[in-house]
PDB file of N, CA and C in Angstrom:
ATOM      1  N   UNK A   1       6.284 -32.102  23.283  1.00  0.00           N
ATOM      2  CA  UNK A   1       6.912 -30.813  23.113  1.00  0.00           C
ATOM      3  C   UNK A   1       6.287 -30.118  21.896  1.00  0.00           C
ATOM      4  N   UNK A   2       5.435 -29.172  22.087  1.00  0.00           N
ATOM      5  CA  UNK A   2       5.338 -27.963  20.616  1.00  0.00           C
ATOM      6  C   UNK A   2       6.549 -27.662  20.054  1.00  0.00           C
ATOM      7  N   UNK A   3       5.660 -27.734  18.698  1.00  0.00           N
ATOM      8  CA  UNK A   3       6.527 -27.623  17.395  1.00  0.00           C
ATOM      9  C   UNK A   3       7.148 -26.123  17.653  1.00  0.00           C
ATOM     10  N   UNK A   4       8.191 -25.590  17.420  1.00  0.00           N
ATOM     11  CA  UNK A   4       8.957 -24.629  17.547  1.00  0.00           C
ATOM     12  C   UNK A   4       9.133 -24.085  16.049  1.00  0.00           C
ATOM     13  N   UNK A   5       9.057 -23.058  15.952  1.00  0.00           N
ATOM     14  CA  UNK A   5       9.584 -22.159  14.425  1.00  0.00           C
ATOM     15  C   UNK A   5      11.256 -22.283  14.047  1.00  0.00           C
ATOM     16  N   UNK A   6      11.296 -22.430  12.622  1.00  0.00           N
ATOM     17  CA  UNK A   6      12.524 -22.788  12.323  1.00  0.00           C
ATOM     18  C   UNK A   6      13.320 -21.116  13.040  1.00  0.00           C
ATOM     19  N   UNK A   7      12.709 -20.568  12.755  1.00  0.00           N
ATOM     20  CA  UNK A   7      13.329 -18.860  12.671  1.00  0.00           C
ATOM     21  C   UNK A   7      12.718 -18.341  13.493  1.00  0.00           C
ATOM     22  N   UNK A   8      13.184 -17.444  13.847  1.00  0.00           N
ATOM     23  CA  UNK A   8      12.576 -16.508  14.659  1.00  0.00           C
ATOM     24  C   UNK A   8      12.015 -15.103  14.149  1.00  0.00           C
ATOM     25  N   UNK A   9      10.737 -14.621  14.116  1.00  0.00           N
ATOM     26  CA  UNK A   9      10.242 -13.532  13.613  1.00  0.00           C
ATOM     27  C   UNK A   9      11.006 -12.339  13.557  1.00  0.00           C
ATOM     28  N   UNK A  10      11.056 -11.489  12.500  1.00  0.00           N
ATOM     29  CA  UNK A  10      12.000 -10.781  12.621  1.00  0.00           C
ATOM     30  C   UNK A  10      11.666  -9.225  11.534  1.00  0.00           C
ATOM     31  N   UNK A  11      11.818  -8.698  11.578  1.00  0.00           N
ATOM     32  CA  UNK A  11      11.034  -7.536  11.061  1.00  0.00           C
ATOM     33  C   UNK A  11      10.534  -7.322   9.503  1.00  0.00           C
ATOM     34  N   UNK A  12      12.163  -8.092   8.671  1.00  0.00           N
ATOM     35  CA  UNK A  12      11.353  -8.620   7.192  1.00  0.00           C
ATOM     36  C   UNK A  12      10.603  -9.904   7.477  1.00  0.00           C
ATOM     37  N   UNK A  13      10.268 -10.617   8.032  1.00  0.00           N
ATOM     38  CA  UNK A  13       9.408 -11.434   7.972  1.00  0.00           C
ATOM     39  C   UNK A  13       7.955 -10.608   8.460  1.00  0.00           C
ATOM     40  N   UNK A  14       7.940  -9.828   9.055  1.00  0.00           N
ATOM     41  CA  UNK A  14       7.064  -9.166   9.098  1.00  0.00           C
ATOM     42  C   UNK A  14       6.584  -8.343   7.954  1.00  0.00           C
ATOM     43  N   UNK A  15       7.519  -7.945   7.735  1.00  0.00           N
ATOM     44  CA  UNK A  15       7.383  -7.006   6.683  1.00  0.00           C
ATOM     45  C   UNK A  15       6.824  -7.680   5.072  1.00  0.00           C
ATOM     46  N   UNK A  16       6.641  -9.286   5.063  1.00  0.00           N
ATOM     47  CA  UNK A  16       6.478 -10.019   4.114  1.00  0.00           C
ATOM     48  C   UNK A  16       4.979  -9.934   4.262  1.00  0.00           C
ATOM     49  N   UNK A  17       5.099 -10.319   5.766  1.00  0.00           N
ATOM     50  CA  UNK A  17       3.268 -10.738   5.776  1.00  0.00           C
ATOM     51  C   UNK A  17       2.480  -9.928   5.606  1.00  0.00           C
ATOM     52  N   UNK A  18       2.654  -8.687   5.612  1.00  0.00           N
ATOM     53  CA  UNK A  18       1.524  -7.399   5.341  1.00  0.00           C
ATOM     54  C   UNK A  18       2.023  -6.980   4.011  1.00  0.00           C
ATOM     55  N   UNK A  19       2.851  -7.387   3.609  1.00  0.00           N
ATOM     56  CA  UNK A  19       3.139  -7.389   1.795  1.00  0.00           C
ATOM     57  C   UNK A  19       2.013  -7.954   1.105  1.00  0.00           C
ATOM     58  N   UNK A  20       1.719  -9.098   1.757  1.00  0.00           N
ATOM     59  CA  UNK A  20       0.700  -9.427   1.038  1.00  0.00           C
ATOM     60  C   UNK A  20      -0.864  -9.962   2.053  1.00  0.00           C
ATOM     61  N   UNK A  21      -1.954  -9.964   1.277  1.00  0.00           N
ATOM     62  CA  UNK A  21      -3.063  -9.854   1.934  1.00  0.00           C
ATOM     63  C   UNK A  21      -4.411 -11.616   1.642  1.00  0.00           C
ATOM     64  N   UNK A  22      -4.546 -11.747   2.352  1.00  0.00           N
ATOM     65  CA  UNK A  22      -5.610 -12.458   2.327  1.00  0.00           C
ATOM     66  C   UNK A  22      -7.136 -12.063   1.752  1.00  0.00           C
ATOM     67  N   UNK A  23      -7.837 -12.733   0.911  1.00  0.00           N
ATOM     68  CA  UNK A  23      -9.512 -12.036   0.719  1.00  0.00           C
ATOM     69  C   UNK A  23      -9.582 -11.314   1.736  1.00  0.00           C
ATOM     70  N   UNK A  24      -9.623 -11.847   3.026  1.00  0.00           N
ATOM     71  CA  UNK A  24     -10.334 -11.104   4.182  1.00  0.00           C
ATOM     72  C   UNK A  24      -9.820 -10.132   4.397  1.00  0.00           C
ATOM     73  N   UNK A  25      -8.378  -9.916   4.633  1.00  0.00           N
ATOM     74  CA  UNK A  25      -7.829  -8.881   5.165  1.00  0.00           C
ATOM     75  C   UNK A  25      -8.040  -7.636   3.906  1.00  0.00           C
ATOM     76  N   UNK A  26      -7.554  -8.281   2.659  1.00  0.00           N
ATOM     77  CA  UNK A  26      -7.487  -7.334   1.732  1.00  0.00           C
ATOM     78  C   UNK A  26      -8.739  -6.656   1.800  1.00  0.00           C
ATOM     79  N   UNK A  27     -10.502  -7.274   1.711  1.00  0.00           N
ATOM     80  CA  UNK A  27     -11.900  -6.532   1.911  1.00  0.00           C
ATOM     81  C   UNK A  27     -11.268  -5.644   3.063  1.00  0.00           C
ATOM     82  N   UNK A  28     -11.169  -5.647   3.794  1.00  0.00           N
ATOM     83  CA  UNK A  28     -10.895  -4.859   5.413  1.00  0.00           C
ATOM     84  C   UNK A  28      -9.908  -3.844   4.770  1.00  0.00           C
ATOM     85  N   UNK A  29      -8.925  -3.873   3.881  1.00  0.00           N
ATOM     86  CA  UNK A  29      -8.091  -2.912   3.850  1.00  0.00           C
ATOM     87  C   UNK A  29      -8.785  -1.947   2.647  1.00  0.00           C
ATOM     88  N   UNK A  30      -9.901  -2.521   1.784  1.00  0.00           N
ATOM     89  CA  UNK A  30     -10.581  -2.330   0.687  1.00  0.00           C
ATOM     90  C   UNK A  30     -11.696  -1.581   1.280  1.00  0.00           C
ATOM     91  N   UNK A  31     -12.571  -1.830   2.630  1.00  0.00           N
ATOM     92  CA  UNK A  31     -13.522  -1.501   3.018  1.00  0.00           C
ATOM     93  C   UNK A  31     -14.892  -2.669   1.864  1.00  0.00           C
ATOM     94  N   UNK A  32     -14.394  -3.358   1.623  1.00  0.00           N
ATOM     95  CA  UNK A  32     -15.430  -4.177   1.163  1.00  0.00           C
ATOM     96  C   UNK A  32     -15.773  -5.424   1.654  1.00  0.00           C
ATOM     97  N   UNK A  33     -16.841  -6.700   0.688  1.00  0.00           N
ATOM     98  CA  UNK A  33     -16.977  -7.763   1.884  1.00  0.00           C
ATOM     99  C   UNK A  33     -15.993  -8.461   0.983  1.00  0.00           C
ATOM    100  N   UNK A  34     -15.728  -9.241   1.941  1.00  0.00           N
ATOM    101  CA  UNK A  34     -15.024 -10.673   0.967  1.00  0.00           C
ATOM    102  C   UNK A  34     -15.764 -11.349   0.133  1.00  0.00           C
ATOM    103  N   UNK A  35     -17.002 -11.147  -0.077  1.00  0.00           N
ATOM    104  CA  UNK A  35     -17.673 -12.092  -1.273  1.00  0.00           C
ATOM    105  C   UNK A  35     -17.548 -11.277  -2.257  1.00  0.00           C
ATOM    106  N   UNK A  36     -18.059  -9.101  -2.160  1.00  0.00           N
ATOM    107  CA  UNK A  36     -17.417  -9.109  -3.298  1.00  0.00           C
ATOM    108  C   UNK A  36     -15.974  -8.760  -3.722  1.00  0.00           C
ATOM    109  N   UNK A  37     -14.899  -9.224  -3.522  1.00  0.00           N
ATOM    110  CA  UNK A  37     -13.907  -9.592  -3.878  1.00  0.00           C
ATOM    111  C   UNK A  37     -13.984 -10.952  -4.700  1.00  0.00           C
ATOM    112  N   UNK A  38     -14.373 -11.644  -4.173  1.00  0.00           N
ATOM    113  CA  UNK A  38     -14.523 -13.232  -5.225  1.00  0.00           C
ATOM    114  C   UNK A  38     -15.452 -13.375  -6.429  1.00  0.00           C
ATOM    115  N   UNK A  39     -16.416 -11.901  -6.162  1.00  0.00           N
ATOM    116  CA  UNK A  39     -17.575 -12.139  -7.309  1.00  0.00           C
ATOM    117  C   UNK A  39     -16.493 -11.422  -8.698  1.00  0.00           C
ATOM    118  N   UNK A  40     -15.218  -9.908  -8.037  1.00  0.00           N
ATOM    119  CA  UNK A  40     -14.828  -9.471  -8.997  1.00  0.00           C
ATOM    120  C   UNK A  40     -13.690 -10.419  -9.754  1.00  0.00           C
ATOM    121  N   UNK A  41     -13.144 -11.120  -8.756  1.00  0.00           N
ATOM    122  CA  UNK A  41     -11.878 -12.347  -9.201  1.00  0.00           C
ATOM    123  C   UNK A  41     -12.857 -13.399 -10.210  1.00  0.00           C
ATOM    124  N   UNK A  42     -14.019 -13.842 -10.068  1.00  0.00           N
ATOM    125  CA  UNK A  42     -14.131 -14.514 -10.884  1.00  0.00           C
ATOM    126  C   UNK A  42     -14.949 -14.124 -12.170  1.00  0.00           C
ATOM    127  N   UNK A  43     -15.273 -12.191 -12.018  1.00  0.00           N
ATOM    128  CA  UNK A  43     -15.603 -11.867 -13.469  1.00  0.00           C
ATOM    129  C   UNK A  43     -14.419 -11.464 -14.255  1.00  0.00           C
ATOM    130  N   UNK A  44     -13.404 -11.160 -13.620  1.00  0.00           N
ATOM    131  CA  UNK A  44     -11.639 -10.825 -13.567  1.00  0.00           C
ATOM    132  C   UNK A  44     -11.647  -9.241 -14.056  1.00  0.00           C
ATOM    133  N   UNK A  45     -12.657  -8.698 -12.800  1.00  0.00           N
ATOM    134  CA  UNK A  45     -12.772  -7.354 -12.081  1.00  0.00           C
ATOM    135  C   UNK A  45     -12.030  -7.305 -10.988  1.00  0.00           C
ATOM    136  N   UNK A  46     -11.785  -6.041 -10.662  1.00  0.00           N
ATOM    137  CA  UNK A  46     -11.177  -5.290  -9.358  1.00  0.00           C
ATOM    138  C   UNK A  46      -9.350  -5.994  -9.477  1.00  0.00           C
ATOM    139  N   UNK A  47      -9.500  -5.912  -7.959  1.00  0.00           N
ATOM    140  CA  UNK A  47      -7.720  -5.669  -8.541  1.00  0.00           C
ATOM    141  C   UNK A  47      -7.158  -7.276  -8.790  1.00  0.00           C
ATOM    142  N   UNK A  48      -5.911  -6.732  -8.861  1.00  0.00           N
ATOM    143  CA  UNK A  48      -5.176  -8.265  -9.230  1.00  0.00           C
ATOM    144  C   UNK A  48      -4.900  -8.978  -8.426  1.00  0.00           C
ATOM    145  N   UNK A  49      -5.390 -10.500  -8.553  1.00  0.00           N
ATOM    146  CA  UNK A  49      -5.081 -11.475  -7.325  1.00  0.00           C
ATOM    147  C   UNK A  49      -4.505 -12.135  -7.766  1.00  0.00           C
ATOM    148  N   UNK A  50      -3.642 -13.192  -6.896  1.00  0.00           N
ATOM    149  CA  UNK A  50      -3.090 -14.496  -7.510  1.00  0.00           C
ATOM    150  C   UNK A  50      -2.839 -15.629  -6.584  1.00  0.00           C
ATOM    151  N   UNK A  51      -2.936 -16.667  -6.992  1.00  0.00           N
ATOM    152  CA  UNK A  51      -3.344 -17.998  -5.981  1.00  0.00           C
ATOM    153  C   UNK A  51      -1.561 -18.185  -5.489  1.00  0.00           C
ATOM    154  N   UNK A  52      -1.378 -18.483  -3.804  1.00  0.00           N
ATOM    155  CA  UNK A  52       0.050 -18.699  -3.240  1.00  0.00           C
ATOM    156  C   UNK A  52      -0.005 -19.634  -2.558  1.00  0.00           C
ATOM    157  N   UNK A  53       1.104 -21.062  -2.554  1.00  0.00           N
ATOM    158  CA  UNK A  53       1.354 -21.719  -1.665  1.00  0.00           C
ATOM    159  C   UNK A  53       0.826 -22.954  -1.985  1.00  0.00           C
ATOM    160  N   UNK A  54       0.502 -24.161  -1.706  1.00  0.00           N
ATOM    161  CA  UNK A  54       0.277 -25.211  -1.578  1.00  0.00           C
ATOM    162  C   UNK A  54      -1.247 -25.378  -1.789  1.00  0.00           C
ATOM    163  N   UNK A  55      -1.728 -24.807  -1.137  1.00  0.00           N
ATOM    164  CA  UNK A  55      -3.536 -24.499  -0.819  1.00  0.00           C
ATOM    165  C   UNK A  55      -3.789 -23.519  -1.467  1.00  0.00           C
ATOM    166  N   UNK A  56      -3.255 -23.095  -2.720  1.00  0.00           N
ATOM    167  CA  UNK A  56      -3.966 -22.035  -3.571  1.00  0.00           C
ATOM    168  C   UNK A  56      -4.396 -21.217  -3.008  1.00  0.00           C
ATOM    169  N   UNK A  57      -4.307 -20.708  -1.761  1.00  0.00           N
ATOM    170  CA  UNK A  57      -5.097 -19.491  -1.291  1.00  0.00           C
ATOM    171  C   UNK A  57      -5.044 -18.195  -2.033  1.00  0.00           C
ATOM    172  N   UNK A  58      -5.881 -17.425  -1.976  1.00  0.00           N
ATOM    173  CA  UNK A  58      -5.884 -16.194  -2.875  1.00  0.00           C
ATOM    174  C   UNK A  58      -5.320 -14.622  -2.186  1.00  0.00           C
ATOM    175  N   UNK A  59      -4.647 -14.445  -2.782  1.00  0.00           N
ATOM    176  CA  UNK A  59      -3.903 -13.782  -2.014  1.00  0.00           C
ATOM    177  C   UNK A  59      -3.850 -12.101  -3.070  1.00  0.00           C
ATOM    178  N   UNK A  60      -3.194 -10.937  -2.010  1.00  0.00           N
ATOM    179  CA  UNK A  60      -3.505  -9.876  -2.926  1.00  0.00           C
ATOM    180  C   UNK A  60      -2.348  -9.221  -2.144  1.00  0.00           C
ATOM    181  N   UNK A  61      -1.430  -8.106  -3.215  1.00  0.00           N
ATOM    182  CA  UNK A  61      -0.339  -7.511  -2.855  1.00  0.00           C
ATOM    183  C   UNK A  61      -1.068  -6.231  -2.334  1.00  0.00           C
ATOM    184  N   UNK A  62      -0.330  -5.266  -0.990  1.00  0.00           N
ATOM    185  CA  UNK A  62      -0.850  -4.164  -0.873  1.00  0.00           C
ATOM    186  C   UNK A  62      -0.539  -2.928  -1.892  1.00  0.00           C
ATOM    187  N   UNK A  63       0.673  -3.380  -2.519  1.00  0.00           N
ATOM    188  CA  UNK A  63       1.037  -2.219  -3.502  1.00  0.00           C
ATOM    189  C   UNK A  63       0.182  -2.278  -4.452  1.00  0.00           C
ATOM    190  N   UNK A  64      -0.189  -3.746  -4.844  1.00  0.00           N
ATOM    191  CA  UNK A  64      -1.479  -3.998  -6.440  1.00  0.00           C
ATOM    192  C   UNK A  64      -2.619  -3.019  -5.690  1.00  0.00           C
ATOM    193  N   UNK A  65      -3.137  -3.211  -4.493  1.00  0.00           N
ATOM    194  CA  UNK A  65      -4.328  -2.956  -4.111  1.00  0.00           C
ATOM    195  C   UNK A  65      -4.275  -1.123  -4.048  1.00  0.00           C
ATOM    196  N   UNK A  66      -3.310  -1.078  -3.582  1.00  0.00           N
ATOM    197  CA  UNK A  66      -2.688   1.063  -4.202  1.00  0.00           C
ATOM    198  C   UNK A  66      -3.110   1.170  -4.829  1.00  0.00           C
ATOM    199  N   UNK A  67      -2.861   0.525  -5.800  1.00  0.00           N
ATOM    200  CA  UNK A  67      -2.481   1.285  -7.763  1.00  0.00           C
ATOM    201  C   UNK A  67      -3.515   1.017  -7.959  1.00  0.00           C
ATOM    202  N   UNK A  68      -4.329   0.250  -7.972  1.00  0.00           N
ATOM    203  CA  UNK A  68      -5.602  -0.280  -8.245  1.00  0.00           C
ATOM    204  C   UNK A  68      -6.974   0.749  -7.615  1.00  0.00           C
ATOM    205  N   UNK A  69      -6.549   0.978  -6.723  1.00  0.00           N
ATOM    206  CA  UNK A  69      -7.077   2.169  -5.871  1.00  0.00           C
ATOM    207  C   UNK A  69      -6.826   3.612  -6.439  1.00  0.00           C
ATOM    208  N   UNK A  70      -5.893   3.927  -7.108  1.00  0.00           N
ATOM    209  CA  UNK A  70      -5.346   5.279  -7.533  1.00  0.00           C
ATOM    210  C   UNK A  70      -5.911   5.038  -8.889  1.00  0.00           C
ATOM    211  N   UNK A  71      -6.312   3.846 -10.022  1.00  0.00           N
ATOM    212  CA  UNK A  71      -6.812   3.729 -11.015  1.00  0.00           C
ATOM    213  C   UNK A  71      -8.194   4.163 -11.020  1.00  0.00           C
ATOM    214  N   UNK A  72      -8.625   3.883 -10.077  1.00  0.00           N
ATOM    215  CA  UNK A  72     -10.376   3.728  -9.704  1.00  0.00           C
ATOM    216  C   UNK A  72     -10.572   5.411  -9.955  1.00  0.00           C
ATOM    217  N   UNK A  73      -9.494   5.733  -9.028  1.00  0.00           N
ATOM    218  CA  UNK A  73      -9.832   7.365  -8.915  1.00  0.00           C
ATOM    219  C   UNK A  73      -9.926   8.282  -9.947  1.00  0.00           C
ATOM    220  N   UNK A  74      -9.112   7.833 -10.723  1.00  0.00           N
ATOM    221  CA  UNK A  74      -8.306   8.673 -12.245  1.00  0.00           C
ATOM    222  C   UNK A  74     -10.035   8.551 -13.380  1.00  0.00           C
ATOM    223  N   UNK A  75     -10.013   7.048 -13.004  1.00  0.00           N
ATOM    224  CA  UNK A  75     -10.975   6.956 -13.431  1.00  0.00           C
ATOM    225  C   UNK A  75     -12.445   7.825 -14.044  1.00  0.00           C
ATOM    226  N   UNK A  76     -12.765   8.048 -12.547  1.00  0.00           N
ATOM    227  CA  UNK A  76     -14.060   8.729 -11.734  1.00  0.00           C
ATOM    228  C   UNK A  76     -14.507  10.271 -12.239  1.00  0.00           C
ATOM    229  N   UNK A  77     -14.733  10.564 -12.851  1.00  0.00           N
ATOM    230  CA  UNK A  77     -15.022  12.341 -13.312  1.00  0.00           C
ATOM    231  C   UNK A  77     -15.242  13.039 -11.958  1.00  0.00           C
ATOM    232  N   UNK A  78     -15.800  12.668 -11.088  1.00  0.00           N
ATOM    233  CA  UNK A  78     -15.721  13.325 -10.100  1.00  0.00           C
ATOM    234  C   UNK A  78     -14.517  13.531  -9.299  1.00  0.00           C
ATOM    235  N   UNK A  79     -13.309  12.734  -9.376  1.00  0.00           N
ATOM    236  CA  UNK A  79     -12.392  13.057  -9.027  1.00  0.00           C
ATOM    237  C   UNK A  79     -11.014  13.246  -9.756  1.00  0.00           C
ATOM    238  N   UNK A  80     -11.409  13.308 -11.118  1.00  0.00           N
ATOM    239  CA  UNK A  80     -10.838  13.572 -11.880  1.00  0.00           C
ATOM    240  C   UNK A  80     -11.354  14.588 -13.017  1.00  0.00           C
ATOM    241  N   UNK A  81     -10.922  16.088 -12.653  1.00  0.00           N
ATOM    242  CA  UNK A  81     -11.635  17.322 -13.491  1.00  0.00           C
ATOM    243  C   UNK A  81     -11.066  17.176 -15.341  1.00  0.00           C
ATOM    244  N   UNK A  82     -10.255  16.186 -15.455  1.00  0.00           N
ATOM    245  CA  UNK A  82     -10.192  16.296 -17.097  1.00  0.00           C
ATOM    246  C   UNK A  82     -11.599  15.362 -17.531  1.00  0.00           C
ATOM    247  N   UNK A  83     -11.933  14.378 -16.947  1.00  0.00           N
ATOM    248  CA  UNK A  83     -13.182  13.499 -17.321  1.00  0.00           C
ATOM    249  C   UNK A  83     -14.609  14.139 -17.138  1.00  0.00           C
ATOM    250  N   UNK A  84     -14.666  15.315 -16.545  1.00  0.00           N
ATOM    251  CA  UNK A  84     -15.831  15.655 -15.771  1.00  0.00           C
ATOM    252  C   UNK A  84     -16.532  16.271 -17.513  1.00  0.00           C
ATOM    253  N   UNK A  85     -17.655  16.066 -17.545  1.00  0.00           N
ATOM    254  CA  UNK A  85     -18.471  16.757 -18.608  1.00  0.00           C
ATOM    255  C   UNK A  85     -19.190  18.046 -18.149  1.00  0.00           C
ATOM    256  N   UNK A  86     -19.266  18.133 -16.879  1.00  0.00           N
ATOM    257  CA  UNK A  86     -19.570  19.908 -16.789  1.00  0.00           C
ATOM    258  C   UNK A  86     -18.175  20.650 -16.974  1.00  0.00           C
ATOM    259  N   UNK A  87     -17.570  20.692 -16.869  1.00  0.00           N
ATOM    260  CA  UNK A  87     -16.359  21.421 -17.467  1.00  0.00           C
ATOM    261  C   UNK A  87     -15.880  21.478 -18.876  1.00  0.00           C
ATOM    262  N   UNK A  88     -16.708  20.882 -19.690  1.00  0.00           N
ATOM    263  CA  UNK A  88     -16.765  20.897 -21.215  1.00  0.00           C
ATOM    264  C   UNK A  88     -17.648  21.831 -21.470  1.00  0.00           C
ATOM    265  N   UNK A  89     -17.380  22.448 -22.585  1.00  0.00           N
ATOM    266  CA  UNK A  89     -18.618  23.327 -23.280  1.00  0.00           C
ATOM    267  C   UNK A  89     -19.338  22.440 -24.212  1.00  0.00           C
ATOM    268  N   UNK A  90     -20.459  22.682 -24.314  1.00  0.00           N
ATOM    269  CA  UNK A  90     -21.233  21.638 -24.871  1.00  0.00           C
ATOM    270  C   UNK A  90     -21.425  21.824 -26.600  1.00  0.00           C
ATOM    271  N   UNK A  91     -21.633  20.906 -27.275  1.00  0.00           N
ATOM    272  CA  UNK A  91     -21.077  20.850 -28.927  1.00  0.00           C
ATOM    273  C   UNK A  91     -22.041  21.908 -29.261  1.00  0.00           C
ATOM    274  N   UNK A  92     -21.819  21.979 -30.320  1.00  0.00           N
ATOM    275  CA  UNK A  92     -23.277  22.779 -31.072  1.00  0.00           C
ATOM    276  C   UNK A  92     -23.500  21.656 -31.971  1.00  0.00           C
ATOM    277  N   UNK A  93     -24.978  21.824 -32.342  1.00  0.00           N
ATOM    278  CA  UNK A  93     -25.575  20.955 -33.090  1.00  0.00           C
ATOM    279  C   UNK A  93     -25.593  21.500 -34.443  1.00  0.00           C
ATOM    280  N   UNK A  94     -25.312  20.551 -35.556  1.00  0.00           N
ATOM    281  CA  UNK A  94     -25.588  20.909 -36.613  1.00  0.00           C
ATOM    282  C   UNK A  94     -26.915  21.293 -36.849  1.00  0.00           C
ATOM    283  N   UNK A  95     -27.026  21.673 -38.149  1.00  0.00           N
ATOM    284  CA  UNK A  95     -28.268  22.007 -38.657  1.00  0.00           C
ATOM    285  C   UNK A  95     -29.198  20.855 -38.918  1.00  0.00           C
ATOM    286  N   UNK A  96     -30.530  20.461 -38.574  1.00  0.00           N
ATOM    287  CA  UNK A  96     -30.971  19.568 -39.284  1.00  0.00           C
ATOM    288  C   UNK A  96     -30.979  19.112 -40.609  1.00  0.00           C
ATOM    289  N   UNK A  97     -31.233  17.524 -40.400  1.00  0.00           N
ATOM    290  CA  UNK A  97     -31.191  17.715 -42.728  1.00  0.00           C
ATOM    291  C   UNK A  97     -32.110  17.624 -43.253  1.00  0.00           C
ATOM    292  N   UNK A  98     -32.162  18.227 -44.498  1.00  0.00           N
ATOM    293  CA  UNK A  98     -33.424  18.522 -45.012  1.00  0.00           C
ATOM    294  C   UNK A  98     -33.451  18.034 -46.279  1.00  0.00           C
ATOM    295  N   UNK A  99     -34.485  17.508 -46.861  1.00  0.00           N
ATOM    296  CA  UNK A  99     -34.273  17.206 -48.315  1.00  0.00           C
ATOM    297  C   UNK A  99     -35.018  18.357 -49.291  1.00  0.00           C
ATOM    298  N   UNK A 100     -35.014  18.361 -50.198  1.00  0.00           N
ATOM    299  CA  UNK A 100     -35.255  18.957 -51.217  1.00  0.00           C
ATOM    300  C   UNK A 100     -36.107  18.484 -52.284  1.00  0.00           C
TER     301      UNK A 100
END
């Protein structure tokens, strides 16, 4: 006889599992590969991961992967017009120095 589930699936249990993400899934929801996800986890770049469960698997929240996403942006001068340096007027230069 197959093993049977204690519970039966049910919409927060659903709602758990896309709470949180796998390397793979998270690259796919990232548009990136899964290696670099592991190259940024182990320079402790990109977003926040954390090991779940028995088997340490690495796992990533979709809300971390938001915010983390909305950081990137703020970031970016191009998508953020307070960072942009063409929208600055540019310094004036002092006078050279001169000795005497």
């Amino acid at each position: 006889m197959p093993a049977r589930p204690l519970l039966a699936p049910t919409a927060s249990s659903a709602a758990v599992r896309t709470a949180f993400l796998t390397v793979k899934d998270a690259a796919d929801y990232l548009g990136l590969s899964p290696h670099t996800l592991y190259v940024w986890r182990h320079r402790r770049q990109g977003p926040p991961s954390f090991r779940m469960g028995p088997r340490g698997r690495v796992m990533y929240r979709v809300e971390a992967l938001d915010a983390w996403v909305r950081e990137q942006e703020q970031a970016d001068s191009r998508s953020n017009p307070a960072l942009n340096p063409l929208g600055v007027r540019p310094q004036e230069r002092s006078a050279p120095f001169t000795t005497v």
